[in-house]
PDB file of N, CA and C in Angstrom:
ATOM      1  N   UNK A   1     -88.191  31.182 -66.761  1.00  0.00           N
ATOM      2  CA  UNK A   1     -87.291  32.190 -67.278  1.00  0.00           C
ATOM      3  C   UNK A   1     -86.292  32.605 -66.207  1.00  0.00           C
ATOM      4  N   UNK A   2     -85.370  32.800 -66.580  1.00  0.00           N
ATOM      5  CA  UNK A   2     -84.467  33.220 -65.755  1.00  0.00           C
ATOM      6  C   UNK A   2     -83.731  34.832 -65.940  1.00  0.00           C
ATOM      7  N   UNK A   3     -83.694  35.588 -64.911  1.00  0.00           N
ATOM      8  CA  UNK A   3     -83.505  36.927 -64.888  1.00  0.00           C
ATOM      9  C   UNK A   3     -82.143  37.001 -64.370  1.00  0.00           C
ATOM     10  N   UNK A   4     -80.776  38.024 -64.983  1.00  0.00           N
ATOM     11  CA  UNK A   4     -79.713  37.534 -64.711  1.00  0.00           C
ATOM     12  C   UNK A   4     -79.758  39.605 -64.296  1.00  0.00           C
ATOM     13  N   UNK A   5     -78.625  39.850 -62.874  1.00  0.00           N
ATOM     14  CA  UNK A   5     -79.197  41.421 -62.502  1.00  0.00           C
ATOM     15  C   UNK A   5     -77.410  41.168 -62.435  1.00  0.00           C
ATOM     16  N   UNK A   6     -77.097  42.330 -62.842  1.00  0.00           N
ATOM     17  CA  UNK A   6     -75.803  42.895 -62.791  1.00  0.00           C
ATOM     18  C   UNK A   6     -75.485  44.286 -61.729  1.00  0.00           C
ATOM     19  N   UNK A   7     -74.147  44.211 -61.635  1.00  0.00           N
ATOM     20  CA  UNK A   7     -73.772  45.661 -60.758  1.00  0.00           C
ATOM     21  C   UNK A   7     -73.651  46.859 -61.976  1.00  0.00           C
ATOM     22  N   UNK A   8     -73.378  47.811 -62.263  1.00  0.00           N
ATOM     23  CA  UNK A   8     -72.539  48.584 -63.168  1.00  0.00           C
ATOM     24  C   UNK A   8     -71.476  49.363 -62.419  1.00  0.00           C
ATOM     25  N   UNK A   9     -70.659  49.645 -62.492  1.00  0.00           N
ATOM     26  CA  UNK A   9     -69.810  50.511 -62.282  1.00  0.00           C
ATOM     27  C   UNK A   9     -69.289  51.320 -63.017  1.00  0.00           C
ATOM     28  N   UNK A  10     -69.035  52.509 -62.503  1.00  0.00           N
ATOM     29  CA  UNK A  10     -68.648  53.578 -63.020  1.00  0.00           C
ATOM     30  C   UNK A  10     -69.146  53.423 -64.962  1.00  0.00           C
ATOM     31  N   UNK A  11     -70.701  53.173 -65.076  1.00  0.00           N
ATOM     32  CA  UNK A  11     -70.688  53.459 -66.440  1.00  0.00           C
ATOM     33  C   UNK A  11     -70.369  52.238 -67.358  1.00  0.00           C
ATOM     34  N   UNK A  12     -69.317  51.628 -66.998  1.00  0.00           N
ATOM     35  CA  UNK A  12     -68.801  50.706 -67.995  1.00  0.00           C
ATOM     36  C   UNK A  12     -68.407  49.180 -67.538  1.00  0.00           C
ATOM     37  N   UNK A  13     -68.376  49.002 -65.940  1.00  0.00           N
ATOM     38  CA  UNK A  13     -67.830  47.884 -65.789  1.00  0.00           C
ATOM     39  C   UNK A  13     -68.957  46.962 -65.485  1.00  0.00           C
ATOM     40  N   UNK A  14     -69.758  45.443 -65.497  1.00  0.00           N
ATOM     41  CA  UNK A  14     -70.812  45.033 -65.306  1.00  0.00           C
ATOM     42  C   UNK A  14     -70.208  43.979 -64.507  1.00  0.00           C
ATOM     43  N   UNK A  15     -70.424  43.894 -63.316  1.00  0.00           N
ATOM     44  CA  UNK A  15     -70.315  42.547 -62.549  1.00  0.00           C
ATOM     45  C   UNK A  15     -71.074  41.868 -62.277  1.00  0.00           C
ATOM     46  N   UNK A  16     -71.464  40.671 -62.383  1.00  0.00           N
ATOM     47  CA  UNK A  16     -72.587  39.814 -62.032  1.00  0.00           C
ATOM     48  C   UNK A  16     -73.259  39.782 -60.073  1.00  0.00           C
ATOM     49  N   UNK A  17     -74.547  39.876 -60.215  1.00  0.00           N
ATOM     50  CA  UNK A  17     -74.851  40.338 -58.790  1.00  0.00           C
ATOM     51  C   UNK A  17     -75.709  39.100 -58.670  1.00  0.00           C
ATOM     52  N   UNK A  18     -76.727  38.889 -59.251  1.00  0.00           N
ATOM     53  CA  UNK A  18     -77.660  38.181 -58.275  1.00  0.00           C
ATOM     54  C   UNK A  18     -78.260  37.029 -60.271  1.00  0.00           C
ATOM     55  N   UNK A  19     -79.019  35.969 -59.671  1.00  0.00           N
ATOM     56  CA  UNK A  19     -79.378  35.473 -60.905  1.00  0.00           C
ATOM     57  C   UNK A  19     -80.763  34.746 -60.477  1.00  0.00           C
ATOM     58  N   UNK A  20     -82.037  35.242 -60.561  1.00  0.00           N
ATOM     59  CA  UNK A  20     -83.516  35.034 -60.305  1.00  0.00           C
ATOM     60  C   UNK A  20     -83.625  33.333 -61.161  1.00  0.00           C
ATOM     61  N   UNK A  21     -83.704  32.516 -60.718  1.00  0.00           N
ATOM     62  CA  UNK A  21     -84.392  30.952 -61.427  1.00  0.00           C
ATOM     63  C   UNK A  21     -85.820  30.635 -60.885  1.00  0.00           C
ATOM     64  N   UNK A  22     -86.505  29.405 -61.598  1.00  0.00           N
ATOM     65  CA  UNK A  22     -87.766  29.537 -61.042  1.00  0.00           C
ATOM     66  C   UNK A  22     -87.172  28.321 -60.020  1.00  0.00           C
ATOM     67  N   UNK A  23     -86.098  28.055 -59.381  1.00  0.00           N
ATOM     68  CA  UNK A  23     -85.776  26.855 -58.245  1.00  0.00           C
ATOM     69  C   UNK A  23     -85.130  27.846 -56.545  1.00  0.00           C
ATOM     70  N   UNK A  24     -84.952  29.130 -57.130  1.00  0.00           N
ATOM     71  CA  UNK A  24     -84.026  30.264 -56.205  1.00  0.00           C
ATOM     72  C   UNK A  24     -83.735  31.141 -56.670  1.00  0.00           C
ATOM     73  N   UNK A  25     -82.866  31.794 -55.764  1.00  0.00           N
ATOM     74  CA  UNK A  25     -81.907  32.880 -55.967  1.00  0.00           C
ATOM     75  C   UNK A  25     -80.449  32.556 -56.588  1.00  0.00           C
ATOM     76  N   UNK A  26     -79.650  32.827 -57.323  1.00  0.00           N
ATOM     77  CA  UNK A  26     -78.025  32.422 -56.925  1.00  0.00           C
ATOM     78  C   UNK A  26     -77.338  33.776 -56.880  1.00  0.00           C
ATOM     79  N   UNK A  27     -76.475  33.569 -56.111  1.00  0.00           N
ATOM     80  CA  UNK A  27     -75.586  34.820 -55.177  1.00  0.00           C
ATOM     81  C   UNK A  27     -73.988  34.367 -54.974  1.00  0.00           C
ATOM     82  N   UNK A  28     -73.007  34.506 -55.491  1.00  0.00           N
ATOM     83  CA  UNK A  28     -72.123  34.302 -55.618  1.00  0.00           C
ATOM     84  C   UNK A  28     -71.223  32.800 -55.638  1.00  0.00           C
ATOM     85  N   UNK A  29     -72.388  32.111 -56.862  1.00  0.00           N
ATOM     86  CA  UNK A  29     -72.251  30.703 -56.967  1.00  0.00           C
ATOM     87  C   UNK A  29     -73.047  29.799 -56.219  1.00  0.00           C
ATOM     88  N   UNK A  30     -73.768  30.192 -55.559  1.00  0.00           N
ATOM     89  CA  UNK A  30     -74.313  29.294 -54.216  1.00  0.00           C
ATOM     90  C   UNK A  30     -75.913  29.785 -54.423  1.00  0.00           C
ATOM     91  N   UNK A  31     -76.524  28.627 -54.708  1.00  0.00           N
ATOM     92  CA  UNK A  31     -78.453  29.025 -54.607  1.00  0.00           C
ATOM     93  C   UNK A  31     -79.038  29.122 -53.569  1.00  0.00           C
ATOM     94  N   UNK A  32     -79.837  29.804 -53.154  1.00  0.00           N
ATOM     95  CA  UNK A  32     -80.819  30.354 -51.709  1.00  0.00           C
ATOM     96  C   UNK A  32     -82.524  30.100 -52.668  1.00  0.00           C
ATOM     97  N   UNK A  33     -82.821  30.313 -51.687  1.00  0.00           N
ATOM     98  CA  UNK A  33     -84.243  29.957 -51.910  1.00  0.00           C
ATOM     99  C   UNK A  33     -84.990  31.395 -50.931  1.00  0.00           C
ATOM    100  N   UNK A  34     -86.385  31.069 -50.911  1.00  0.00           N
ATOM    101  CA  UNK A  34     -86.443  33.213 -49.738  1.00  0.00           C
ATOM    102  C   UNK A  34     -86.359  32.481 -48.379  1.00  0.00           C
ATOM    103  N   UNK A  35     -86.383  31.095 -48.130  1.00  0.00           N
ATOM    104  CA  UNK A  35     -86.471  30.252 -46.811  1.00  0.00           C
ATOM    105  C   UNK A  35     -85.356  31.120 -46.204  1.00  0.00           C
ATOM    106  N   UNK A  36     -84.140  30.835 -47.156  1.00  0.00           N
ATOM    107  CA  UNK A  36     -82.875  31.458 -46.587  1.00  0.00           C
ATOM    108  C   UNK A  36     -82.567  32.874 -46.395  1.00  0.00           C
ATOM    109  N   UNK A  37     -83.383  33.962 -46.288  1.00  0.00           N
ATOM    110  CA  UNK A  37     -83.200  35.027 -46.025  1.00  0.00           C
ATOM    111  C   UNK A  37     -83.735  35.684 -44.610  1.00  0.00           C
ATOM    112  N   UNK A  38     -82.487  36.000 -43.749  1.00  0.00           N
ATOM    113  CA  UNK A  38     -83.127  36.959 -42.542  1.00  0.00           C
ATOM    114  C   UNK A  38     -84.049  37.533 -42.496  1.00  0.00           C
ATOM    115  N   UNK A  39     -83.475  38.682 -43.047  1.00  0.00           N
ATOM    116  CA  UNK A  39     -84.153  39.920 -43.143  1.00  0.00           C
ATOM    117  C   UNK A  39     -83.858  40.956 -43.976  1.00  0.00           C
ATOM    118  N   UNK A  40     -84.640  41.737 -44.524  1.00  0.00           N
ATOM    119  CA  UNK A  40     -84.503  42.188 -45.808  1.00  0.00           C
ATOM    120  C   UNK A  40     -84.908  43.726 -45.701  1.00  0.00           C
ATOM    121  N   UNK A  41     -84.111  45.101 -45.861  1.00  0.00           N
ATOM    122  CA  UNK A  41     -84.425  46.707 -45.701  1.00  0.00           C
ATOM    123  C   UNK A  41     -84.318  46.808 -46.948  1.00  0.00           C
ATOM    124  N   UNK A  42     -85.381  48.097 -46.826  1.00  0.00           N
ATOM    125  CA  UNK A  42     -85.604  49.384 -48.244  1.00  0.00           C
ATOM    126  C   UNK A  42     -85.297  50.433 -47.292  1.00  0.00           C
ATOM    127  N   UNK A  43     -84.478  51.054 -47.906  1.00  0.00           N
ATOM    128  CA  UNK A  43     -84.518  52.986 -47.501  1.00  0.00           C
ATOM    129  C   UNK A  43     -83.987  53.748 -48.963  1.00  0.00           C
ATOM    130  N   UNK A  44     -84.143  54.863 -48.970  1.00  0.00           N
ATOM    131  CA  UNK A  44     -84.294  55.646 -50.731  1.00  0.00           C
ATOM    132  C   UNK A  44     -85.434  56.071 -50.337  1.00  0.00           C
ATOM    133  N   UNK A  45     -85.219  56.975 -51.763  1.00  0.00           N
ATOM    134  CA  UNK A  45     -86.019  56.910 -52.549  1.00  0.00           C
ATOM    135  C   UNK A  45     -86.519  58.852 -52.253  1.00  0.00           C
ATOM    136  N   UNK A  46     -87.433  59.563 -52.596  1.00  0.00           N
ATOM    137  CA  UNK A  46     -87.682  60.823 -52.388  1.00  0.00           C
ATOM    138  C   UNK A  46     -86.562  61.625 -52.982  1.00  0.00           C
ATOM    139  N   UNK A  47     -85.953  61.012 -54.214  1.00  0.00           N
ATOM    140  CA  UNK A  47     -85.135  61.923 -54.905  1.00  0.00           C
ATOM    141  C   UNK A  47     -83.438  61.515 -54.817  1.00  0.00           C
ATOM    142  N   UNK A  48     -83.584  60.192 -54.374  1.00  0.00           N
ATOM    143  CA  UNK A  48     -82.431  59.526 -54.013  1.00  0.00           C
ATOM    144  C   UNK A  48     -82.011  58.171 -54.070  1.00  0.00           C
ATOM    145  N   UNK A  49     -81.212  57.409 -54.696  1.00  0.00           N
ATOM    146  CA  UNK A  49     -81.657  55.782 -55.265  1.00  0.00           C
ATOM    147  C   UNK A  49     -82.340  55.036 -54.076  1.00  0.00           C
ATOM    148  N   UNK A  50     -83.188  54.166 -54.260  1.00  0.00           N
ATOM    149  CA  UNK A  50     -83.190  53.275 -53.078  1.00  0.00           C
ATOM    150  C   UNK A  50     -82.103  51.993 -52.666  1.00  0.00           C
ATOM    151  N   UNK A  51     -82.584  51.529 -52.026  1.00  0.00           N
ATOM    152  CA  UNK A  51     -81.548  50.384 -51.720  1.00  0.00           C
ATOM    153  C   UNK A  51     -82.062  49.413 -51.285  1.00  0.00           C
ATOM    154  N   UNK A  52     -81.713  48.248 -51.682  1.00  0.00           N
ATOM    155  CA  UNK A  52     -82.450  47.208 -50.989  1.00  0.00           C
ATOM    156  C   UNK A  52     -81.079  46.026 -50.595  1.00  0.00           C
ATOM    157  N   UNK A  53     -81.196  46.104 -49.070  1.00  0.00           N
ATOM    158  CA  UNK A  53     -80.182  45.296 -47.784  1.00  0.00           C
ATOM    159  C   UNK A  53     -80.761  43.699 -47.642  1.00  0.00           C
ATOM    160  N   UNK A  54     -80.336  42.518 -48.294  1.00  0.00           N
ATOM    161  CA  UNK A  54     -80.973  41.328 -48.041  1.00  0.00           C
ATOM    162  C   UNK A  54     -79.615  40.720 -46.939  1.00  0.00           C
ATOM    163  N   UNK A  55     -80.538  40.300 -46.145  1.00  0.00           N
ATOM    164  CA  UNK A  55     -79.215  39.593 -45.068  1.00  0.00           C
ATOM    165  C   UNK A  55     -79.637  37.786 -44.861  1.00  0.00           C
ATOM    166  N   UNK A  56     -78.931  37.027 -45.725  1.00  0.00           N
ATOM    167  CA  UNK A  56     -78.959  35.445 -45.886  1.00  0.00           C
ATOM    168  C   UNK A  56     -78.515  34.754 -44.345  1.00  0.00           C
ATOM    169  N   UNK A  57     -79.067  33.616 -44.689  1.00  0.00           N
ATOM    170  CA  UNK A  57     -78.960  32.880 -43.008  1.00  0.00           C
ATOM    171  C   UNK A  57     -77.156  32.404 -42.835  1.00  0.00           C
ATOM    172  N   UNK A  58     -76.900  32.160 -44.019  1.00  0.00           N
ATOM    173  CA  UNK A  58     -75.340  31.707 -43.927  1.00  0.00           C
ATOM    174  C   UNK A  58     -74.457  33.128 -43.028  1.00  0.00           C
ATOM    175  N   UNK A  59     -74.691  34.083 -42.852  1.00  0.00           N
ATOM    176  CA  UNK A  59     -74.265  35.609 -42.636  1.00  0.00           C
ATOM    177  C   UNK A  59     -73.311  36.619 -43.625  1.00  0.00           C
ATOM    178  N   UNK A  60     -73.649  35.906 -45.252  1.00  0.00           N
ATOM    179  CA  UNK A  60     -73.620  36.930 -46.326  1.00  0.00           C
ATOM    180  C   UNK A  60     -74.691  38.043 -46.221  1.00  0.00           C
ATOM    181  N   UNK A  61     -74.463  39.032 -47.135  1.00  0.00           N
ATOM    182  CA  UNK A  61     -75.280  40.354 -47.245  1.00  0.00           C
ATOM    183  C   UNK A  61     -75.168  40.886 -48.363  1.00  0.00           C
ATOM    184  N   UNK A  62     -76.420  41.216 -48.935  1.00  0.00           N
ATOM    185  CA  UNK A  62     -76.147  41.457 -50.582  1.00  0.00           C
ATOM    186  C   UNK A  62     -77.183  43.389 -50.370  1.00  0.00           C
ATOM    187  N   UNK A  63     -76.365  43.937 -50.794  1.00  0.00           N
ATOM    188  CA  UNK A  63     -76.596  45.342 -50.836  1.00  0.00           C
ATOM    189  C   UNK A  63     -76.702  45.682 -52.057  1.00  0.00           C
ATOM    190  N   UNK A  64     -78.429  46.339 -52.689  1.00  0.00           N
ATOM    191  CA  UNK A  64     -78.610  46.351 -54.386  1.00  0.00           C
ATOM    192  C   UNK A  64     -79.139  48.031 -54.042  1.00  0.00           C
ATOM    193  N   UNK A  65     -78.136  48.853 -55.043  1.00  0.00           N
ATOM    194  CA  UNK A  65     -78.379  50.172 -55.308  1.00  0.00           C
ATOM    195  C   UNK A  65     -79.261  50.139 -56.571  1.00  0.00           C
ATOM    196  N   UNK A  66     -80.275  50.918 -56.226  1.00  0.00           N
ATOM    197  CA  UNK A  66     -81.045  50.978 -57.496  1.00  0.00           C
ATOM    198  C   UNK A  66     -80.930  51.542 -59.040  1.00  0.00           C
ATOM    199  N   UNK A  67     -79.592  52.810 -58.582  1.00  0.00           N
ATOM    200  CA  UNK A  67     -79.084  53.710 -59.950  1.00  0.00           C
ATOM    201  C   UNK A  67     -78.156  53.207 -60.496  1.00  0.00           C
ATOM    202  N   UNK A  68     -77.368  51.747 -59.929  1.00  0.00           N
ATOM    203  CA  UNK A  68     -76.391  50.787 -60.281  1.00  0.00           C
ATOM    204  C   UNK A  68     -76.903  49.061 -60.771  1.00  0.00           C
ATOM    205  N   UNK A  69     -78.052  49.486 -61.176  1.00  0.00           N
ATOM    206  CA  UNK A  69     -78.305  47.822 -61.875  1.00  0.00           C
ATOM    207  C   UNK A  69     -78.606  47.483 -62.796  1.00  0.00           C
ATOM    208  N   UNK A  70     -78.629  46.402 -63.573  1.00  0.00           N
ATOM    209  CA  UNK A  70     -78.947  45.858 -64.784  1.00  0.00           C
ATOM    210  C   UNK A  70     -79.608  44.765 -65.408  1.00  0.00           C
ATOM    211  N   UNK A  71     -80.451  44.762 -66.117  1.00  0.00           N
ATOM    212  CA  UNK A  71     -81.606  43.402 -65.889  1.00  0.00           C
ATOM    213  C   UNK A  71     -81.376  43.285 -67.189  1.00  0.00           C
ATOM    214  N   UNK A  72     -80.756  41.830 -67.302  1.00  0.00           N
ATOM    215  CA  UNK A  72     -80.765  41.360 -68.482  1.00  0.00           C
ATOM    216  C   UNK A  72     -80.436  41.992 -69.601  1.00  0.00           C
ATOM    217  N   UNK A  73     -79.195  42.911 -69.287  1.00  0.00           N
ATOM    218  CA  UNK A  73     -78.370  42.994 -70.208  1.00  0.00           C
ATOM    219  C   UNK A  73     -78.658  44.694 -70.589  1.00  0.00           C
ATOM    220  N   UNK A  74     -79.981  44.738 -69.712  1.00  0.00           N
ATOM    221  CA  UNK A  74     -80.608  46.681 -69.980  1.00  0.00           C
ATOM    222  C   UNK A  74     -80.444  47.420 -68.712  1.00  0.00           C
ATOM    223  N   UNK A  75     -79.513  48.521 -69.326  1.00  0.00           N
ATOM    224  CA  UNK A  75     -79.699  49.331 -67.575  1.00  0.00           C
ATOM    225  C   UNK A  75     -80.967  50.269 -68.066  1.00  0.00           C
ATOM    226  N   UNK A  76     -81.214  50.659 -66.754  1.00  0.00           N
ATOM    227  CA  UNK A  76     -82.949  51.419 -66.752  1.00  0.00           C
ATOM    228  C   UNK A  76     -81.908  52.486 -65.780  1.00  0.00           C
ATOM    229  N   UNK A  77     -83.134  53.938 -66.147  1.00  0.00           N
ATOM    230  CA  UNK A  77     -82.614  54.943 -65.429  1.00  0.00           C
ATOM    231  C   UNK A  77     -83.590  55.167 -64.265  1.00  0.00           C
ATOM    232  N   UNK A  78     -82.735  55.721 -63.049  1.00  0.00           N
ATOM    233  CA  UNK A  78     -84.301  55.994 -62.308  1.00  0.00           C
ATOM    234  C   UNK A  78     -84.724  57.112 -62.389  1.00  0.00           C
ATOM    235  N   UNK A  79     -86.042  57.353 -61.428  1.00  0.00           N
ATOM    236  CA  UNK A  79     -87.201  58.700 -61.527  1.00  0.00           C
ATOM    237  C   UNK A  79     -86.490  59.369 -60.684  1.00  0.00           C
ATOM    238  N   UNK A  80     -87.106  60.567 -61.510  1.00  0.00           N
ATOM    239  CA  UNK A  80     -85.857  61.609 -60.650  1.00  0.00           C
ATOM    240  C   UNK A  80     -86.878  61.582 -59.268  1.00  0.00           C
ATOM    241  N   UNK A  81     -88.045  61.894 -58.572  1.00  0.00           N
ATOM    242  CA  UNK A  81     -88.643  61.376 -57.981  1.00  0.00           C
ATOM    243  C   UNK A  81     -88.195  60.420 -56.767  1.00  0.00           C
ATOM    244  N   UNK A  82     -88.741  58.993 -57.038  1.00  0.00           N
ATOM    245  CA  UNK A  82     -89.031  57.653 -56.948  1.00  0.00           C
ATOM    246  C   UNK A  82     -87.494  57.565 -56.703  1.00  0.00           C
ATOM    247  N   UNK A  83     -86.843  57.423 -57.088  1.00  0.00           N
ATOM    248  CA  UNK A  83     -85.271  56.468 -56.668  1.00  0.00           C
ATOM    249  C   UNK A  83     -85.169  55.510 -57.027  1.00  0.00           C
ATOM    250  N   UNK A  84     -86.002  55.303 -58.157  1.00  0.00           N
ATOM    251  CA  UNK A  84     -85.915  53.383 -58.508  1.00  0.00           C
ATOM    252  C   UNK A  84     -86.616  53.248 -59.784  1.00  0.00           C
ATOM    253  N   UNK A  85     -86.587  52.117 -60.206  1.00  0.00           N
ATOM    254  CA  UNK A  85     -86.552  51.957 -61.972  1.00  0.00           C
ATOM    255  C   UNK A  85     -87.308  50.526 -61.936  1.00  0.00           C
ATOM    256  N   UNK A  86     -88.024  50.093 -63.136  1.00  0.00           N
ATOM    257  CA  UNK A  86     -88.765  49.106 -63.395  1.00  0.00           C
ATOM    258  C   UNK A  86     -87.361  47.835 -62.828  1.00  0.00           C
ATOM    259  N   UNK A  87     -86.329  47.221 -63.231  1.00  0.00           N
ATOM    260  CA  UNK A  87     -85.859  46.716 -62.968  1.00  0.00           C
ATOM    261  C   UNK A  87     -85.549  46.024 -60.997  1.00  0.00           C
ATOM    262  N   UNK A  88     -85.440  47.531 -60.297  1.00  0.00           N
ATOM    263  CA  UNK A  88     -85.099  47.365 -59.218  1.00  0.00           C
ATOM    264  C   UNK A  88     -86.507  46.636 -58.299  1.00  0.00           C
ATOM    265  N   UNK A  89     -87.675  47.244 -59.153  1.00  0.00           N
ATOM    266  CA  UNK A  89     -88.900  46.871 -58.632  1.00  0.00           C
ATOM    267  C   UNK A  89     -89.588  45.415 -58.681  1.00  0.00           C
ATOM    268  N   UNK A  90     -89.161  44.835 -59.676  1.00  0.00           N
ATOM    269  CA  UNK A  90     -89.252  43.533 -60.049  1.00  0.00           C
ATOM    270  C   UNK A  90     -88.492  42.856 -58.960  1.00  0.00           C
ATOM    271  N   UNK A  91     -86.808  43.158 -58.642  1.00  0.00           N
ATOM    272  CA  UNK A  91     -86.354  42.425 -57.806  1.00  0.00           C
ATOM    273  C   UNK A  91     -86.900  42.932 -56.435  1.00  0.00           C
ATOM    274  N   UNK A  92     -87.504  43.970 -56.135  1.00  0.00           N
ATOM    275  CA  UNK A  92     -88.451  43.962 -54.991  1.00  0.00           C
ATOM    276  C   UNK A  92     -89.156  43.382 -54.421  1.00  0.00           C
ATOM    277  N   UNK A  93     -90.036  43.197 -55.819  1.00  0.00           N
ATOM    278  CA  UNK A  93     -91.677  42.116 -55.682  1.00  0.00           C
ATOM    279  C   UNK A  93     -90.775  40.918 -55.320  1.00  0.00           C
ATOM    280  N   UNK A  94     -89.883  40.219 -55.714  1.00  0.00           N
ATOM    281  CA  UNK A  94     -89.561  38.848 -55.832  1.00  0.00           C
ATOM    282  C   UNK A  94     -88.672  39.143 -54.140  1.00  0.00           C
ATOM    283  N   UNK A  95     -88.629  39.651 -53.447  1.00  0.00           N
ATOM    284  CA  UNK A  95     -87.929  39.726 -52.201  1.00  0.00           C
ATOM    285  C   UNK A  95     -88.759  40.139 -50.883  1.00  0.00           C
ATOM    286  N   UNK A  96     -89.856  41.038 -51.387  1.00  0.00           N
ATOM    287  CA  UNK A  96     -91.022  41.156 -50.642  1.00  0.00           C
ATOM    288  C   UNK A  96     -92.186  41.093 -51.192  1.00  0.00           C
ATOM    289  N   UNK A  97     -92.465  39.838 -51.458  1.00  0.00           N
ATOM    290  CA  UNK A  97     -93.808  39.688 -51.625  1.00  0.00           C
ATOM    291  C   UNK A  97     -95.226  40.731 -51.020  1.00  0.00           C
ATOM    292  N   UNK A  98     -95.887  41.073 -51.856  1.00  0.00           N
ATOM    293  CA  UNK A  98     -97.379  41.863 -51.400  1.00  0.00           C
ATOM    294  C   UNK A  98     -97.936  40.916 -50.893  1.00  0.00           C
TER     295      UNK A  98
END
């Protein structure tokens, strides 16, 4: 299955961000695999979106706000809480493995 994650903007505009396959990642036309990722930050959260900072070996950088995304076509709201939404968490697990 393939999971397709969008930006939103301001409400109405949807730009394509990231696209989950079971072969990689794809990121602005170009597939990665997790081989290809530096290093990867979380900070958020305690009442504030989180964020998650992936930094690729090529020296792209993909910056995912959690109150700005869209999984497959559904935006999710986050916890007022938590800072983050079923959606953002999925692309978590798949970026940092437990």
């Amino acid at each position: 299955m393939t999971d397709i994650y969008r930006k939103v903007h301001l409400g109405f505009f949807r730009k394509p961000l990231l696209k989950i396959t079971e072969h990689g990642f794809i990121y602005e036309g170009k597939i990665y695999s997790l081989s290809d990722i530096s290093e990867v930050r979380l900070v958020g959260g305690n009442g504030s979106p989180k964020l998650l900072g992936i930094d690729l070996s090529d020296g792209k950088k993909i910056l995912i706000n959690s109150s700005a995304l869209e999984l497959n076509g559904k935006k999710y709201n986050n916890g007022f809480i938590s800072g983050t939404n079923d959606a953002f968490e999925k692309l978590k697990a798949y970026f940092i493995p437990a």
